[in-house]
Protein backbone atom coordinates (compact mmCIF):
# COMPACT_ATOMS: atom_id res chain seq x y z
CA UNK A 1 -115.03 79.82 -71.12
CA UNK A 2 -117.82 80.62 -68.89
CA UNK A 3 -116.83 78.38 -66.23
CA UNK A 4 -113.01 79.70 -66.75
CA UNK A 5 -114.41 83.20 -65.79
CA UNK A 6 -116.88 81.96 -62.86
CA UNK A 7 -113.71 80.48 -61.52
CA UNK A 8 -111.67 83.58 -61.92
CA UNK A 9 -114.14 85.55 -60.02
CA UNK A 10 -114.69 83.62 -57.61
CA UNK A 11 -110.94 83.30 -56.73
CA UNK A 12 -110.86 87.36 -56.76
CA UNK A 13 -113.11 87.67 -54.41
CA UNK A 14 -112.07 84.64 -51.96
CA UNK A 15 -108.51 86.95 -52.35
CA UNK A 16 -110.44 89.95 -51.28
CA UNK A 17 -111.87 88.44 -48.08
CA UNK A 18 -108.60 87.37 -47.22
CA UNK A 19 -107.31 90.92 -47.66
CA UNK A 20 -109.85 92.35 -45.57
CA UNK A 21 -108.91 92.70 -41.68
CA UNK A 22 -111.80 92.17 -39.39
CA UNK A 23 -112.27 94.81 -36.02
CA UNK A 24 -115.16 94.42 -34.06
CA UNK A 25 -115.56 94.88 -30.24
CA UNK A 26 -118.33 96.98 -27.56
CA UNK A 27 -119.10 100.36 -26.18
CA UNK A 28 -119.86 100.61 -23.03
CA UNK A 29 -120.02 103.55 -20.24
CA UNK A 30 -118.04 103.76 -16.92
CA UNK A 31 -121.06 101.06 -15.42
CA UNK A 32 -120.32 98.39 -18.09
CA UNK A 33 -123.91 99.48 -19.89
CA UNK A 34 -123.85 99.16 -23.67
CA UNK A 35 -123.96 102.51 -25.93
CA UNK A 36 -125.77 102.20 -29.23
CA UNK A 37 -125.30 104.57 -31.43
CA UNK A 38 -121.47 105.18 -31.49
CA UNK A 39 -119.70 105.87 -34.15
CA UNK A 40 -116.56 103.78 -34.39
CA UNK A 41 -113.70 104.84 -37.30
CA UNK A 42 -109.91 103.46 -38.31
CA UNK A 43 -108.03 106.00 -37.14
CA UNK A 44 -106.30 107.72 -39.77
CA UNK A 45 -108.57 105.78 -42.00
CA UNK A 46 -111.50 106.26 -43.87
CA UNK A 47 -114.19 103.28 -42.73
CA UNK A 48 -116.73 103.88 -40.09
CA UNK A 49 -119.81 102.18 -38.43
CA UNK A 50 -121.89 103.15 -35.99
CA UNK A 51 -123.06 100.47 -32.95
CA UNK A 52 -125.68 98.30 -32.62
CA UNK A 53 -128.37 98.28 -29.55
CA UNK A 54 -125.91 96.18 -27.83
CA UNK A 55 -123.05 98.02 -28.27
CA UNK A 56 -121.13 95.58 -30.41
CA UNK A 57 -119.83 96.86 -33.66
CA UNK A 58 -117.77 95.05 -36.92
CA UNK A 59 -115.87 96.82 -39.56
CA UNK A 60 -113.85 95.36 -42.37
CA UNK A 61 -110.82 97.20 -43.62
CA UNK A 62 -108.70 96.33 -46.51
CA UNK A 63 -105.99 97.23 -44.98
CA UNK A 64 -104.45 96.34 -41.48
CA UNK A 65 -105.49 98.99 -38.93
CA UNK A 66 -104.03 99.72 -35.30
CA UNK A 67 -106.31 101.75 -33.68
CA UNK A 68 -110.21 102.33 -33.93
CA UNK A 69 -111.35 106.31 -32.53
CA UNK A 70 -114.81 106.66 -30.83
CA UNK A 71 -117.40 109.55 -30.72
CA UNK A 72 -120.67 110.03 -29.33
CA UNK A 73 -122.27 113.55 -28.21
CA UNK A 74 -122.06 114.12 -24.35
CA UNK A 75 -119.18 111.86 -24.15
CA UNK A 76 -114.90 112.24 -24.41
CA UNK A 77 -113.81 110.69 -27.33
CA UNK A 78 -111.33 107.76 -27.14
CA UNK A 79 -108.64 106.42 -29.26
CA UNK A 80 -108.20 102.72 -28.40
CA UNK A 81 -105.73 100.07 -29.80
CA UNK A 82 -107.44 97.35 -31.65
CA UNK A 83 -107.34 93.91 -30.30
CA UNK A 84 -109.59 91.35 -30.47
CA UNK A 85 -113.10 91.44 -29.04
CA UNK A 86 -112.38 94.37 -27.16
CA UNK A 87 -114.14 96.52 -24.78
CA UNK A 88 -114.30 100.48 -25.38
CA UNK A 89 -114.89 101.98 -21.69
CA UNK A 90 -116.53 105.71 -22.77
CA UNK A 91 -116.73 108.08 -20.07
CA UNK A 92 -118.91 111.77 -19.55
CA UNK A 93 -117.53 114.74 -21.17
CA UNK A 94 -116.93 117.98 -18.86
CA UNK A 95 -114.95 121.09 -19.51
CA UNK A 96 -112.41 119.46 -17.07
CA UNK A 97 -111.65 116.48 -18.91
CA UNK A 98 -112.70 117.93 -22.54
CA UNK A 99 -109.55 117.27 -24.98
CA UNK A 100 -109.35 119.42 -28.00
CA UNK A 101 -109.90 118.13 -31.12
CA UNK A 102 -108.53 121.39 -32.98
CA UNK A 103 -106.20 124.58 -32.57
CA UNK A 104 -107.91 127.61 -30.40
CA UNK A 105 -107.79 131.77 -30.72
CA UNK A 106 -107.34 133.17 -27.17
CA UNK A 107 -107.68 136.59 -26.59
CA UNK A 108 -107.13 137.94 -23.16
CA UNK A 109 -107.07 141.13 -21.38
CA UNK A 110 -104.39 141.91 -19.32
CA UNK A 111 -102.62 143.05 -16.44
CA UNK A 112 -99.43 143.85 -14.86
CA UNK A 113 -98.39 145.43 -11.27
CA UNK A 114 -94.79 146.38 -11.22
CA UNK A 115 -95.69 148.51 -8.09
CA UNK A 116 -96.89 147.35 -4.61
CA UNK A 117 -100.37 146.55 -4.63
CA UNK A 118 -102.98 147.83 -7.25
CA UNK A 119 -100.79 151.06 -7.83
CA UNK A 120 -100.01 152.64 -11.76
CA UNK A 121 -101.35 148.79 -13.19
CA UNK A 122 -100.21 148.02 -16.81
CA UNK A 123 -102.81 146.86 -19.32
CA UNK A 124 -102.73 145.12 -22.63
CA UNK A 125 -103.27 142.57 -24.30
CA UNK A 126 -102.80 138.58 -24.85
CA UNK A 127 -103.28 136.56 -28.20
CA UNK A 128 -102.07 133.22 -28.75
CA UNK A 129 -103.44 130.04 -30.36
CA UNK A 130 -103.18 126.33 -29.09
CA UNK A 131 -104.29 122.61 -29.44
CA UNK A 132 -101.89 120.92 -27.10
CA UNK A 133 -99.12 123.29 -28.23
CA UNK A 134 -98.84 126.58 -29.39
CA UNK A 135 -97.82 130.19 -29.50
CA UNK A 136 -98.76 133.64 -27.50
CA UNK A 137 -97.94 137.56 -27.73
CA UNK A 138 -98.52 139.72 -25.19
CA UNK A 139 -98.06 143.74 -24.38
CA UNK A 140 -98.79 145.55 -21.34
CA UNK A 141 -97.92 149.63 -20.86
CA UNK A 142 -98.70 152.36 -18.38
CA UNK A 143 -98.15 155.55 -19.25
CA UNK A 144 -95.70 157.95 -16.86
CA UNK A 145 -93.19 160.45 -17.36
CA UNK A 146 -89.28 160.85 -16.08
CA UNK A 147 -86.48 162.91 -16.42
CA UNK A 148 -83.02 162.46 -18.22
CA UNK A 149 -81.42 163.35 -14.59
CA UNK A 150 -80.01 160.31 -13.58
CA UNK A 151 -78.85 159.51 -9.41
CA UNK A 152 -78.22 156.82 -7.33
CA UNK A 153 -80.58 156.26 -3.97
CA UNK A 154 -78.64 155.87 -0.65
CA UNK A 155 -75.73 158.90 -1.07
CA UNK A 156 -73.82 159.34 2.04
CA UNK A 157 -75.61 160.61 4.75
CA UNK A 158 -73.37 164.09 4.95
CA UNK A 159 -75.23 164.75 1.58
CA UNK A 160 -78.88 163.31 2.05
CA UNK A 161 -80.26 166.55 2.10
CA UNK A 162 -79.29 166.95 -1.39
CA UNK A 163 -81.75 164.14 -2.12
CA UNK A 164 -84.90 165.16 -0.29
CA UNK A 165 -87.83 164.28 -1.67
CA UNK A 166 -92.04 165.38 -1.76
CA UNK A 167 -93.20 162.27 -1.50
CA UNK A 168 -94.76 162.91 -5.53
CA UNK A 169 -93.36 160.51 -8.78
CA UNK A 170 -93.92 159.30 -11.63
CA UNK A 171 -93.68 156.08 -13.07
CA UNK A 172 -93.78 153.91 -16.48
CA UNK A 173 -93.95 150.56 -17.42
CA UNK A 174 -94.13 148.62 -20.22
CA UNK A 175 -93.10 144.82 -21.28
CA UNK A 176 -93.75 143.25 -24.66
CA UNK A 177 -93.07 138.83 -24.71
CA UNK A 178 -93.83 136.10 -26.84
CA UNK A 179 -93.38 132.47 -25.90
CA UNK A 180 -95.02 128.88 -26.19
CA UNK A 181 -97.95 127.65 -24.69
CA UNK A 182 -98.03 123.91 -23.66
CA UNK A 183 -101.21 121.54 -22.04
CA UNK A 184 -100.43 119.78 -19.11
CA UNK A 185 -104.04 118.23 -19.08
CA UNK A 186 -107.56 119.54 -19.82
CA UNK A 187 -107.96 122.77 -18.85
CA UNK A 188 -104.42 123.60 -17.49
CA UNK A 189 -101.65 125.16 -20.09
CA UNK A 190 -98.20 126.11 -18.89
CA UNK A 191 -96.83 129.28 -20.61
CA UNK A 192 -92.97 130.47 -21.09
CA UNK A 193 -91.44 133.01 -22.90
CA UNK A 194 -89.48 136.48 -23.33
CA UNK A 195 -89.07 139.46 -24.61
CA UNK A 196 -88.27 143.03 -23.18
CA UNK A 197 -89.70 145.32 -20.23
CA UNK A 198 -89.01 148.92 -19.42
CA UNK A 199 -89.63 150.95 -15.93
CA UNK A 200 -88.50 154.09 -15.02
CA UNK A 201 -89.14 155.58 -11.32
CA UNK A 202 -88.63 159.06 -11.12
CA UNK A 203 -88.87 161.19 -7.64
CA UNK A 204 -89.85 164.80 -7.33
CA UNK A 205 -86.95 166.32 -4.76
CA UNK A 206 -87.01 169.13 -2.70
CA UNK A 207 -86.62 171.94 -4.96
CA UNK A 208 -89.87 170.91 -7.43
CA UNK A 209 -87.61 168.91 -9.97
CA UNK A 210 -88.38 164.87 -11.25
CA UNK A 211 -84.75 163.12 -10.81
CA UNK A 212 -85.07 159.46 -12.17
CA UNK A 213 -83.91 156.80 -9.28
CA UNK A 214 -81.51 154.18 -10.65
CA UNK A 215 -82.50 151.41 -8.34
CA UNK A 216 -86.23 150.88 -9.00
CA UNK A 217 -85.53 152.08 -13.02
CA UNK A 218 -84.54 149.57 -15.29
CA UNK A 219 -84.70 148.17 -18.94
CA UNK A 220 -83.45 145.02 -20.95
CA UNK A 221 -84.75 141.12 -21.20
CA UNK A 222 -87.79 139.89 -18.84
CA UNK A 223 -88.46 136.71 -18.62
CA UNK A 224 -92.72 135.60 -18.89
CA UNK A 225 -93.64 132.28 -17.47
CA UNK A 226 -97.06 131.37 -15.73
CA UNK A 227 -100.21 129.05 -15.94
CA UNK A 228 -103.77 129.17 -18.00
CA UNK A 229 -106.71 127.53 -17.65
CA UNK A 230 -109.52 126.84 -20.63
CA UNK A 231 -112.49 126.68 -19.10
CA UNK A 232 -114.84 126.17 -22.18
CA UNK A 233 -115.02 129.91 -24.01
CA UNK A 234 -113.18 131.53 -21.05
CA UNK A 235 -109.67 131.74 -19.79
CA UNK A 236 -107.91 132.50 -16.77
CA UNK A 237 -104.21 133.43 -16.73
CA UNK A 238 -101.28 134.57 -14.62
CA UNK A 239 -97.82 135.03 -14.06
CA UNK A 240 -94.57 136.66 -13.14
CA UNK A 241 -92.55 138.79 -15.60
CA UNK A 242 -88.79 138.46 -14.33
CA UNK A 243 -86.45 141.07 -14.87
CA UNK A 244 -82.45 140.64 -13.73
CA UNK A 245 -80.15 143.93 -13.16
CA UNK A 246 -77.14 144.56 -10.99
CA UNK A 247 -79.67 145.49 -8.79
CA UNK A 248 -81.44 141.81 -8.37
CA UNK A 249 -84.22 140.80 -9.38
CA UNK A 250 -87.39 142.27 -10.01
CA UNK A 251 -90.79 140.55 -10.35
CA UNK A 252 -93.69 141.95 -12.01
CA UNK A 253 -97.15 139.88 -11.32
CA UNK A 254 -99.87 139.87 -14.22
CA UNK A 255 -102.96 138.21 -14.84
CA UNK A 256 -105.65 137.75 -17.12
CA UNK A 257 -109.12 136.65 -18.55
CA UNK A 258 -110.57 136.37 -21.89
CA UNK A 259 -112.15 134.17 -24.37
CA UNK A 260 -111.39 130.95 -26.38
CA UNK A 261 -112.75 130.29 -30.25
């Protein structure tokens, strides 16, 4: 009976060996030097091991793995498709080359020039959150003031002295969009969105009254589209908010910096 259940055992465990999958390989920097000290893991797995002076590492897993992940502090680190006696190249982390390993708050300031120059900026705000995809919200406003008395620029020139002006206005702006943000490559993000902008121009003519002028006033969809860069806890943004009338086109630039967490 004894030698029944020796036998038994033994045959279990020659079975288990067989299950088990063998990985091993080396770490090594960008000059072919060994790294000890690295910890090695099945990705999407739950077995680890950490290198040996050499750089050489072996884990067993009981189930067949396809790719081993790499970490070690200073460096990037690497996903890498298991095959045998492989080499793991690891190279120098930097805040260029840095790829996320989870999701990010970003929280800018903001802001937006619908006027020539530095003139009656917008300001607001920015919040979005990304990995290599992800979501934003943004707001900018000036305040200003217009009338409800509508005309057109350019009358006929019989009647232009009807539409004298001081040289004085006011003016408003305002644009709320939302919209994805995608990474192109460590730090650069592409942004893209929509949402809806309002300016209104208004003139002081001849006699003292605001009259509001059609063709720099509008209201309606804007498109939002423009690049970001993560540079560690900081970004840097900027764009063009796009806004199409009967009148053409208008652009509206806007940029940005804040902080990542």
């Amino acid at each position: 009976m004894k030698k029944l259940l020796l036998s038994l055992i033994l045959l279990l465990n020659a079975c288990n060996l067989l299950a088990q999958n063998i990985v091993k390989g080396t770490v090594v920097d960008k000059d072919g030097n060994p790294i000890p000290g690295v910890k090695v893991e099945i990705k999407d797995g739950t077995e680890s091991t950490i290198t040996e002076l050499d750089g050489t590492f072996v884990l067993e897993t009981a189930n067949p793995a396809k790719k081993v992940t790499v970490h070690y502090a200073g460096m990037q680190s690497k996903d890498q498709k298991i095959k045998p006696d492989m080499i793991i190249k690891m190279s120098t982390s930097n805040w260029w080359n840095a790829k996320p390993d989870k999701y990010s708050w970003i929280i800018s300031a903001q802001g937006a020039f619908p006027e020539e120059g530095v003139k009656n900026p917008s300001i607001g705000l920015m919040v979005g959150r990304v990995k290599n995809f992800g979501w934003y919200l943004k707001g900018v406003y000036s305040k200003g003031e217009s009338t409800d008395c509508d005309y057109v620029s350019y009358p006929e020139e019989s009647d232009m002295v009807s539409y004298w002006t001081t040289g004085k206005d006011k003016r408003s702006y305002y644009a709320i969009t939302a919209g994805f943000l995608f990474r192109l490559g460590c730090p650069v993000h592409v942004y893209a969105g929509a949402g809806y902008a309002n300016r209104q121009v208004a003139w002081q003519l001849a006699d003292g009254a605001y009259a509001k002028n059609l063709d720099y006033s509008y209201d309606g969809v804007v498109a939002d589209y423009g690049l970001m860069l993560q540079l560690g806890k900081f970004s840097i943004n900027g764009g063009v908010l796009m806004n199409c009338t009967g009148n053409g086109c208008e652009f509206v630039g806007n940029v940005g910096i804040g902080i990542c967490f």
